[in-house]
C-alpha atoms as a PDB file:
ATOM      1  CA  UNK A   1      -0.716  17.497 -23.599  1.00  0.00           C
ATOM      2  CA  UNK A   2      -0.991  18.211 -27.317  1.00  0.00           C
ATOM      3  CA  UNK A   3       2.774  18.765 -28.248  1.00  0.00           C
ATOM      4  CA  UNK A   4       5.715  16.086 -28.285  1.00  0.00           C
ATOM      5  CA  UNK A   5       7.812  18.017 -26.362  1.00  0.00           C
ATOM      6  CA  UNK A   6       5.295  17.922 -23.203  1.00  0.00           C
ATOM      7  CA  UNK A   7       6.373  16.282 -19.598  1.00  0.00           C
ATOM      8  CA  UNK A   8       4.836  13.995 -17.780  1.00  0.00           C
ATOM      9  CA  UNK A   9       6.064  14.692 -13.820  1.00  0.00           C
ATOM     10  CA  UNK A  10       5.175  11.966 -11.232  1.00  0.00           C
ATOM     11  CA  UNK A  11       5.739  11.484  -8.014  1.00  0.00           C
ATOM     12  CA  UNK A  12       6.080   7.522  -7.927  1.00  0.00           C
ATOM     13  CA  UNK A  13       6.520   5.913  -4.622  1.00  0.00           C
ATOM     14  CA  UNK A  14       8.855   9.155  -3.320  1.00  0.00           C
ATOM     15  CA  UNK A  15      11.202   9.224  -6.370  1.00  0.00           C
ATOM     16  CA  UNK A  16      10.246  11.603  -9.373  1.00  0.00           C
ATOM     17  CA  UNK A  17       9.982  10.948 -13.069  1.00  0.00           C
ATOM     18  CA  UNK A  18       9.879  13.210 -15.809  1.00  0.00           C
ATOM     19  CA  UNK A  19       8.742  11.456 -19.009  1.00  0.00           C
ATOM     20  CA  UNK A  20       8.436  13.085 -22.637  1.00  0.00           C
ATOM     21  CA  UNK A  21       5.219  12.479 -24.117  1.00  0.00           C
ATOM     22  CA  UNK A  22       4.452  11.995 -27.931  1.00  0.00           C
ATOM     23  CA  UNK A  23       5.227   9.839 -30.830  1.00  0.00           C
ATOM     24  CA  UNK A  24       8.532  10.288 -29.924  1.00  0.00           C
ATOM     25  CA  UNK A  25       8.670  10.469 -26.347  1.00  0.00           C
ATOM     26  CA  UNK A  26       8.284   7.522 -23.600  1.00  0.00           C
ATOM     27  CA  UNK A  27       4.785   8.237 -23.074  1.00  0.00           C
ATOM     28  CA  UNK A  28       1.577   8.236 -25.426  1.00  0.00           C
ATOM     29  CA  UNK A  29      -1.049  10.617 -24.210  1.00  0.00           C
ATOM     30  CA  UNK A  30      -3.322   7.669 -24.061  1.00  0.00           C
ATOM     31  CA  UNK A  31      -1.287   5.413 -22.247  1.00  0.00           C
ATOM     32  CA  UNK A  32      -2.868   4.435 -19.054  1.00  0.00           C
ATOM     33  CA  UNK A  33      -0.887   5.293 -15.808  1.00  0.00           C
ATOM     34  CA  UNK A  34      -0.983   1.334 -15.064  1.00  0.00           C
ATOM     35  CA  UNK A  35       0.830   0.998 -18.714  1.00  0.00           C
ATOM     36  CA  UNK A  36       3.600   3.606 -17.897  1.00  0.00           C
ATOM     37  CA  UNK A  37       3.864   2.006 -13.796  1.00  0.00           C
ATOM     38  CA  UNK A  38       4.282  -1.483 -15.031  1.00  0.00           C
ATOM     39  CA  UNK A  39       6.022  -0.972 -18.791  1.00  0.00           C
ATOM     40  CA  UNK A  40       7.691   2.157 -18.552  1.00  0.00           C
ATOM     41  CA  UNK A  41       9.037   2.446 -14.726  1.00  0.00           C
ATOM     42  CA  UNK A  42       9.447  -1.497 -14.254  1.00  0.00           C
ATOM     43  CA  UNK A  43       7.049  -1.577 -11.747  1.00  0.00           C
ATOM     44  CA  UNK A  44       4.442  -4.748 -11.913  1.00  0.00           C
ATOM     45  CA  UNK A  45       3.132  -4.836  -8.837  1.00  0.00           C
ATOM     46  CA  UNK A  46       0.510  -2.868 -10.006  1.00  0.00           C
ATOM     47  CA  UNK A  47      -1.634  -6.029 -11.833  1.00  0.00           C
ATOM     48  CA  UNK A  48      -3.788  -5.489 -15.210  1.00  0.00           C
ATOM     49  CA  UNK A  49      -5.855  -8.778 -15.434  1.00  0.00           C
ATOM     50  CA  UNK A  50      -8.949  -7.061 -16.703  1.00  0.00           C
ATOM     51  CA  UNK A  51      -7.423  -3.825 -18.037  1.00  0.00           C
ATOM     52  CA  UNK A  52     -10.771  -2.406 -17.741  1.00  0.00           C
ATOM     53  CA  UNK A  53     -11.540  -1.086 -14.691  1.00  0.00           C
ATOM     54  CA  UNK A  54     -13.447  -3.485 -13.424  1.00  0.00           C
ATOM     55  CA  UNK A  55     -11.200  -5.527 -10.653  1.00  0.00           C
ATOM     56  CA  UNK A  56      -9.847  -2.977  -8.671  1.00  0.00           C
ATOM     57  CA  UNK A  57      -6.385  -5.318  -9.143  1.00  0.00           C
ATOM     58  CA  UNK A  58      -5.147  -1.863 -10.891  1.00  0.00           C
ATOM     59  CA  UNK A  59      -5.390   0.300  -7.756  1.00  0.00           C
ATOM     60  CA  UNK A  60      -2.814   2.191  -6.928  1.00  0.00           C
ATOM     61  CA  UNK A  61      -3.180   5.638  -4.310  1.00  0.00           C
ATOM     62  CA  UNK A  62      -2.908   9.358  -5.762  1.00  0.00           C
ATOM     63  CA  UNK A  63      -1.458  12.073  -3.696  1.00  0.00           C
ATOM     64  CA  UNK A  64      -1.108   9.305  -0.578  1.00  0.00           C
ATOM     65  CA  UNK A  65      -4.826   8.902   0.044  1.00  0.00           C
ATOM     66  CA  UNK A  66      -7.223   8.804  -3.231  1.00  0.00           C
ATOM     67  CA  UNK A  67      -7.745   5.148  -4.415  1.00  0.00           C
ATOM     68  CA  UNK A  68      -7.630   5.533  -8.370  1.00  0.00           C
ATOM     69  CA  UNK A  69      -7.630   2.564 -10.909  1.00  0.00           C
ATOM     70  CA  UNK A  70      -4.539   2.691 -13.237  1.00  0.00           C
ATOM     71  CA  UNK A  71      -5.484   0.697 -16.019  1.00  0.00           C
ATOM     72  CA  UNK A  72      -8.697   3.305 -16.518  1.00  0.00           C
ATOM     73  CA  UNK A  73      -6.485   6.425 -15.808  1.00  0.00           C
ATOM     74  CA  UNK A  74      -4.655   7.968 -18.299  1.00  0.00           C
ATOM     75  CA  UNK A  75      -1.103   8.514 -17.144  1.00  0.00           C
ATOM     76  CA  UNK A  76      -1.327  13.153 -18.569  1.00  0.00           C
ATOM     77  CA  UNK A  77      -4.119  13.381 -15.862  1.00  0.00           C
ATOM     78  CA  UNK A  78      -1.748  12.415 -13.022  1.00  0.00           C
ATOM     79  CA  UNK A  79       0.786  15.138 -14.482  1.00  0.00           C
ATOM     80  CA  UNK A  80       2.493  16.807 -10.961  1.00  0.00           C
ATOM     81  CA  UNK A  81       0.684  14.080  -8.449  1.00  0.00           C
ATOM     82  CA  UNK A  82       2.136  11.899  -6.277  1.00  0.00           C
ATOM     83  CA  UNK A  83       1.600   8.087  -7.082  1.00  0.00           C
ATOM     84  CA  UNK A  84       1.529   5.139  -4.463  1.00  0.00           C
ATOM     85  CA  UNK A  85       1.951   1.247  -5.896  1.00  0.00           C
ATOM     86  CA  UNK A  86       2.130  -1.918  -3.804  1.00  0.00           C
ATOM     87  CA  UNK A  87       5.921  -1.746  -3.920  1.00  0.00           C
ATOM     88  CA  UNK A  88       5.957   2.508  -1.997  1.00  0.00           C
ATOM     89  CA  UNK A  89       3.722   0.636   0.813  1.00  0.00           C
ATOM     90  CA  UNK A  90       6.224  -0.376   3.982  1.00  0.00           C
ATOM     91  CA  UNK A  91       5.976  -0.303   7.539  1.00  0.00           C
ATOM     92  CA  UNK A  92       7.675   2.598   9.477  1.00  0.00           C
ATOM     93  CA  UNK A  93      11.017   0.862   9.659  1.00  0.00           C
ATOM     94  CA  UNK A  94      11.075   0.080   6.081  1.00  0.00           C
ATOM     95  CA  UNK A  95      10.019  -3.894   6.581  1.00  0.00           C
ATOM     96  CA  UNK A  96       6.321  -4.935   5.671  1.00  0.00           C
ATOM     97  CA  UNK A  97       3.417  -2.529   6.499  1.00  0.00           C
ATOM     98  CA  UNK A  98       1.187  -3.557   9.363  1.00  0.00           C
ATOM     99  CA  UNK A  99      -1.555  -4.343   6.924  1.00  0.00           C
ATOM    100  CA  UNK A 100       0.861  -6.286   5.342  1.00  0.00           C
ATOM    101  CA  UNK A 101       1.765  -8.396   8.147  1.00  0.00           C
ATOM    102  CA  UNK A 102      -2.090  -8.757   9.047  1.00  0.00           C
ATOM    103  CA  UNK A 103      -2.870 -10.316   5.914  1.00  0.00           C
ATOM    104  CA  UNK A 104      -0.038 -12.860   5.989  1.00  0.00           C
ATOM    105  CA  UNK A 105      -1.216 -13.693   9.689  1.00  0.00           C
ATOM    106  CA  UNK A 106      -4.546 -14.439   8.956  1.00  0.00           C
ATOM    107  CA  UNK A 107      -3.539 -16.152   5.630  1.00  0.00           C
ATOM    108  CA  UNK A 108      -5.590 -13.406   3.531  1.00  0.00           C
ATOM    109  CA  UNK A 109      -3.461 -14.247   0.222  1.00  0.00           C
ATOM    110  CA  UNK A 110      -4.169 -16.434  -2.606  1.00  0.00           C
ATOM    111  CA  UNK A 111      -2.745 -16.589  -6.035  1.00  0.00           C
ATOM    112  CA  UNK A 112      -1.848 -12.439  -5.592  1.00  0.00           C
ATOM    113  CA  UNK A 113      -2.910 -11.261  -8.471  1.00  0.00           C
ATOM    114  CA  UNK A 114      -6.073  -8.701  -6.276  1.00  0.00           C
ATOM    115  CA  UNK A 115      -3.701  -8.406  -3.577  1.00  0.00           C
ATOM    116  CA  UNK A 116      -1.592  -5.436  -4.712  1.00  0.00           C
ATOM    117  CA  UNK A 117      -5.279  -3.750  -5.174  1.00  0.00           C
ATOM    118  CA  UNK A 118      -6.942  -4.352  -1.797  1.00  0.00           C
ATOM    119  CA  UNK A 119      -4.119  -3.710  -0.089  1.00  0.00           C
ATOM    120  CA  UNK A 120      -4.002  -0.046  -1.567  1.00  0.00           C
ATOM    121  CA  UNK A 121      -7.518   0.460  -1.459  1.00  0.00           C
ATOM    122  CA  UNK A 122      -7.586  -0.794   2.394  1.00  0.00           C
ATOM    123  CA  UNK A 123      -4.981   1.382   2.975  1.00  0.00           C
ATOM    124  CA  UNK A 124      -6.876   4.208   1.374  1.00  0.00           C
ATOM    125  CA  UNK A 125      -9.410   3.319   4.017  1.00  0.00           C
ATOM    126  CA  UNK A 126      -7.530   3.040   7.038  1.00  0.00           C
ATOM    127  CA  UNK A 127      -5.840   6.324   6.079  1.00  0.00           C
ATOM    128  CA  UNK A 128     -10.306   8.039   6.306  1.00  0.00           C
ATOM    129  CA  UNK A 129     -11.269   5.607   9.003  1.00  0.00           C
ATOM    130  CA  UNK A 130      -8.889   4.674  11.651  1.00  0.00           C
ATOM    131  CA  UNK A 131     -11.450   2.056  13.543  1.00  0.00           C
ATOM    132  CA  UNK A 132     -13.812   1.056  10.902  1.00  0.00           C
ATOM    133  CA  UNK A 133     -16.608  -1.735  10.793  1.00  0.00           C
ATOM    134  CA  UNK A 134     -16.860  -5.142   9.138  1.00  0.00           C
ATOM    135  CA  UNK A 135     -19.411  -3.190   7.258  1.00  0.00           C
ATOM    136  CA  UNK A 136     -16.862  -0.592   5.901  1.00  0.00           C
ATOM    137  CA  UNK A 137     -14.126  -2.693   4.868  1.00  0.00           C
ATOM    138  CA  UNK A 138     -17.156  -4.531   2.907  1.00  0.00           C
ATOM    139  CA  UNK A 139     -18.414  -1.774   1.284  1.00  0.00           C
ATOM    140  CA  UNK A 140     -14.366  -0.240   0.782  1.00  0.00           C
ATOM    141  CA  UNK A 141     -13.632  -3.771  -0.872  1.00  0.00           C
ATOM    142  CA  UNK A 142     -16.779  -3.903  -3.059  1.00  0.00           C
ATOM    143  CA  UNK A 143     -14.626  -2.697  -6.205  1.00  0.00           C
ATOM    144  CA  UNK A 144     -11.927  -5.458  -5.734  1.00  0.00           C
ATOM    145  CA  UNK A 145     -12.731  -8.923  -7.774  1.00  0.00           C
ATOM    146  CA  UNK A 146     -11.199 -11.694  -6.096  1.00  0.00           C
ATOM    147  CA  UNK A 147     -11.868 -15.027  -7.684  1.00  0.00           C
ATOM    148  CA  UNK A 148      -9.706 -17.491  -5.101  1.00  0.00           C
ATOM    149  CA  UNK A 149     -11.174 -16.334  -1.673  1.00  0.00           C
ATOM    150  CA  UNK A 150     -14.508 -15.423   0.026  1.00  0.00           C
ATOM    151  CA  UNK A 151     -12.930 -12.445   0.729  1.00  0.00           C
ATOM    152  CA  UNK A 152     -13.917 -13.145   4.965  1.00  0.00           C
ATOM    153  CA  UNK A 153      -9.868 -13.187   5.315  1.00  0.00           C
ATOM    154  CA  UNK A 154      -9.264  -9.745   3.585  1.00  0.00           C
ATOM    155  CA  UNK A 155     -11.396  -8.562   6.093  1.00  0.00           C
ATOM    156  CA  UNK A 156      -9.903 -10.387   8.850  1.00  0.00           C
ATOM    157  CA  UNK A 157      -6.598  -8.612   7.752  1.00  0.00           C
ATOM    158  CA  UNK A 158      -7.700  -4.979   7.424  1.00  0.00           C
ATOM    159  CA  UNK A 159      -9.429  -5.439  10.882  1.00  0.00           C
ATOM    160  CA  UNK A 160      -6.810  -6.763  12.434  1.00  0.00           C
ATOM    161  CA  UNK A 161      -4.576  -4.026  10.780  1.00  0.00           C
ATOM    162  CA  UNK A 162      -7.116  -1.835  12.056  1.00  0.00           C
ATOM    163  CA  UNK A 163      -6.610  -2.926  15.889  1.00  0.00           C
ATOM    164  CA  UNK A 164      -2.443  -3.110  15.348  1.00  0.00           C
ATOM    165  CA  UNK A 165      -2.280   0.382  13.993  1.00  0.00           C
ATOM    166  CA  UNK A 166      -4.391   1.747  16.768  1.00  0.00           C
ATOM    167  CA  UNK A 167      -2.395  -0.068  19.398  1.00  0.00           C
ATOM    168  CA  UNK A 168       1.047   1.183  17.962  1.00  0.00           C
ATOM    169  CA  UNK A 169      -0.513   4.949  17.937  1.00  0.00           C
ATOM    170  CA  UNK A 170      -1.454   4.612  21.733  1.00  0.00           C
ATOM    171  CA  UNK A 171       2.250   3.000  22.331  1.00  0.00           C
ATOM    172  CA  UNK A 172       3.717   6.628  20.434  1.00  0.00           C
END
Protein backbone atom coordinates (compact mmCIF):
# COMPACT_ATOMS: atom_id res chain seq x y z
CA UNK A 1 0.00 0.00 0.00
CA UNK A 2 2.16 2.71 -1.55
CA UNK A 3 -0.52 5.48 -2.25
CA UNK A 4 -2.55 7.66 0.39
CA UNK A 5 -5.60 6.94 -1.01
CA UNK A 6 -5.24 3.00 -0.23
CA UNK A 7 -7.87 1.00 2.21
CA UNK A 8 -7.27 -0.92 4.83
CA UNK A 9 -10.54 -3.54 5.08
CA UNK A 10 -10.84 -5.63 8.31
CA UNK A 11 -12.99 -7.82 9.53
CA UNK A 12 -12.76 -6.98 13.41
CA UNK A 13 -14.70 -9.10 15.74
CA UNK A 14 -17.80 -9.42 12.92
CA UNK A 15 -18.08 -5.65 12.19
CA UNK A 16 -15.99 -4.20 9.17
CA UNK A 17 -13.66 -1.26 8.95
CA UNK A 18 -12.39 0.48 6.12
CA UNK A 19 -9.46 2.74 7.08
CA UNK A 20 -7.45 5.19 4.65
CA UNK A 21 -3.90 4.68 4.85
CA UNK A 22 -1.12 7.40 4.44
CA UNK A 23 0.13 10.57 5.88
CA UNK A 24 -3.16 11.62 5.70
CA UNK A 25 -5.25 8.78 6.35
CA UNK A 26 -6.01 6.89 9.84
CA UNK A 27 -3.52 4.36 9.21
CA UNK A 28 0.42 4.45 8.63
CA UNK A 29 1.58 1.55 6.55
CA UNK A 30 3.80 0.68 9.42
CA UNK A 31 1.45 0.78 12.06
CA UNK A 32 1.14 -2.51 13.72
CA UNK A 33 -2.39 -4.16 13.66
CA UNK A 34 -2.15 -4.09 17.69
CA UNK A 35 -1.61 -0.07 17.20
CA UNK A 36 -4.71 0.36 14.89
CA UNK A 37 -6.94 -2.50 17.40
CA UNK A 38 -6.12 -0.64 20.51
CA UNK A 39 -5.57 3.28 19.18
CA UNK A 40 -7.52 3.46 16.21
CA UNK A 41 -10.77 1.09 16.83
CA UNK A 42 -10.80 1.65 20.78
CA UNK A 43 -10.18 -1.70 21.40
CA UNK A 44 -7.49 -2.47 24.41
CA UNK A 45 -8.08 -5.67 25.18
CA UNK A 46 -5.55 -6.56 22.96
CA UNK A 47 -2.34 -5.73 25.58
CA UNK A 48 1.21 -4.32 24.25
CA UNK A 49 3.50 -4.71 27.37
CA UNK A 50 6.51 -5.75 25.36
CA UNK A 51 5.52 -4.40 21.93
CA UNK A 52 7.92 -6.78 20.56
CA UNK A 53 6.70 -9.91 19.97
CA UNK A 54 7.92 -11.57 22.56
CA UNK A 55 4.84 -12.17 25.22
CA UNK A 56 2.28 -13.46 23.22
CA UNK A 57 0.01 -10.70 25.44
CA UNK A 58 -0.54 -9.22 21.69
CA UNK A 59 -2.36 -12.28 20.30
CA UNK A 60 -5.21 -11.83 18.69
CA UNK A 61 -6.83 -14.77 15.93
CA UNK A 62 -6.78 -14.13 11.98
CA UNK A 63 -9.49 -15.46 9.84
CA UNK A 64 -11.10 -17.28 13.25
CA UNK A 65 -8.31 -19.80 13.73
CA UNK A 66 -4.53 -18.50 13.04
CA UNK A 67 -2.93 -17.18 16.32
CA UNK A 68 -0.92 -14.00 15.04
CA UNK A 69 0.89 -11.41 17.34
CA UNK A 70 -0.41 -7.82 16.73
CA UNK A 71 2.18 -5.75 18.02
CA UNK A 72 4.73 -7.63 15.32
CA UNK A 73 2.07 -7.52 12.48
CA UNK A 74 1.71 -4.76 10.43
CA UNK A 75 -1.94 -3.79 10.22
CA UNK A 76 -1.63 -3.61 5.37
CA UNK A 77 -0.84 -7.41 5.73
CA UNK A 78 -4.21 -8.18 7.36
CA UNK A 79 -5.89 -6.07 4.41
CA UNK A 80 -9.46 -8.24 3.62
CA UNK A 81 -8.95 -10.79 6.83
CA UNK A 82 -11.03 -11.33 9.47
CA UNK A 83 -9.60 -10.29 12.99
CA UNK A 84 -10.56 -11.90 16.46
CA UNK A 85 -9.57 -9.81 19.92
CA UNK A 86 -10.41 -10.81 23.48
CA UNK A 87 -13.50 -8.61 23.35
CA UNK A 88 -15.19 -10.91 19.65
CA UNK A 89 -14.61 -14.10 22.08
CA UNK A 90 -18.27 -15.06 23.83
CA UNK A 91 -20.02 -18.07 24.58
CA UNK A 92 -22.89 -19.20 22.22
CA UNK A 93 -25.50 -17.15 24.00
CA UNK A 94 -23.48 -14.09 23.94
CA UNK A 95 -22.32 -14.37 27.91
CA UNK A 96 -18.62 -15.53 28.66
CA UNK A 97 -17.02 -18.28 26.46
CA UNK A 98 -16.60 -21.65 28.09
CA UNK A 99 -12.89 -21.10 28.25
CA UNK A 100 -13.74 -18.11 29.82
CA UNK A 101 -15.72 -19.47 32.53
CA UNK A 102 -12.98 -22.31 33.03
CA UNK A 103 -10.41 -19.94 33.81
CA UNK A 104 -12.42 -17.94 36.35
CA UNK A 105 -13.36 -21.43 37.99
CA UNK A 106 -10.10 -22.59 38.50
CA UNK A 107 -8.87 -19.03 39.42
CA UNK A 108 -6.42 -19.00 36.23
CA UNK A 109 -6.25 -14.98 36.32
CA UNK A 110 -3.81 -12.70 37.79
CA UNK A 111 -3.09 -9.11 37.17
CA UNK A 112 -4.66 -9.71 33.25
CA UNK A 113 -2.38 -8.21 31.43
CA UNK A 114 -1.33 -12.22 29.39
CA UNK A 115 -4.80 -13.11 29.76
CA UNK A 116 -6.35 -11.55 26.64
CA UNK A 117 -3.29 -13.56 24.84
CA UNK A 118 -3.68 -17.11 26.18
CA UNK A 119 -7.03 -17.01 25.99
CA UNK A 120 -6.84 -16.42 22.08
CA UNK A 121 -4.07 -18.58 21.56
CA UNK A 122 -5.94 -21.49 23.67
CA UNK A 123 -8.72 -20.89 21.72
CA UNK A 124 -6.68 -21.18 18.58
CA UNK A 125 -5.90 -24.58 20.01
CA UNK A 126 -9.07 -25.90 21.00
CA UNK A 127 -10.40 -24.77 17.61
CA UNK A 128 -7.09 -27.78 15.93
CA UNK A 129 -7.42 -30.06 18.90
CA UNK A 130 -10.70 -30.68 20.45
CA UNK A 131 -9.25 -33.17 23.40
CA UNK A 132 -5.71 -32.20 23.73
CA UNK A 133 -2.95 -33.18 26.38
CA UNK A 134 -1.35 -31.37 29.31
CA UNK A 135 1.50 -31.65 26.94
CA UNK A 136 -0.23 -29.59 24.14
CA UNK A 137 -1.62 -26.83 25.98
CA UNK A 138 2.21 -26.63 27.28
CA UNK A 139 3.74 -26.53 24.20
CA UNK A 140 0.46 -24.12 22.65
CA UNK A 141 1.26 -21.74 25.72
CA UNK A 142 5.07 -21.73 25.30
CA UNK A 143 4.84 -18.20 23.44
CA UNK A 144 2.75 -16.55 26.27
CA UNK A 145 5.02 -14.73 29.16
CA UNK A 146 3.23 -14.72 32.27
CA UNK A 147 5.12 -13.21 35.14
CA UNK A 148 2.27 -13.63 38.16
CA UNK A 149 1.45 -17.43 37.80
CA UNK A 150 3.14 -20.84 37.25
CA UNK A 151 1.03 -21.06 34.54
CA UNK A 152 -0.37 -24.90 36.18
CA UNK A 153 -3.90 -22.89 36.36
CA UNK A 154 -3.94 -21.78 32.63
CA UNK A 155 -3.72 -25.21 32.02
CA UNK A 156 -6.20 -26.26 34.45
CA UNK A 157 -8.57 -23.83 32.52
CA UNK A 158 -8.00 -24.85 28.89
CA UNK A 159 -8.40 -28.53 30.11
CA UNK A 160 -11.22 -28.06 31.79
CA UNK A 161 -12.55 -25.96 28.78
CA UNK A 162 -11.46 -28.82 26.91
CA UNK A 163 -13.82 -31.43 28.86
CA UNK A 164 -16.94 -28.60 28.97
CA UNK A 165 -16.82 -28.05 25.27
CA UNK A 166 -16.79 -31.73 24.54
CA UNK A 167 -19.62 -32.39 26.94
CA UNK A 168 -21.85 -29.52 25.45
CA UNK A 169 -21.09 -31.06 21.76
CA UNK A 170 -22.34 -34.59 22.94
CA UNK A 171 -25.49 -32.69 24.70
CA UNK A 172 -26.18 -30.99 20.76
Amino acid sequence: MENSKEILRLAVNGAWYCLKVGMDGEVLPSDTLAYVLREVLGLTGTKTPCNKGECGACTVLMDGKTPILSCSTLAVECDGHQITTIEGVCGDDGGMHLLQQAFLDVDAIQCGMCTPGIIMTSLALLAKNSDPTEEEVRDALAGNICRCTGYEKYVDGVLLAAQRMKEVANYD
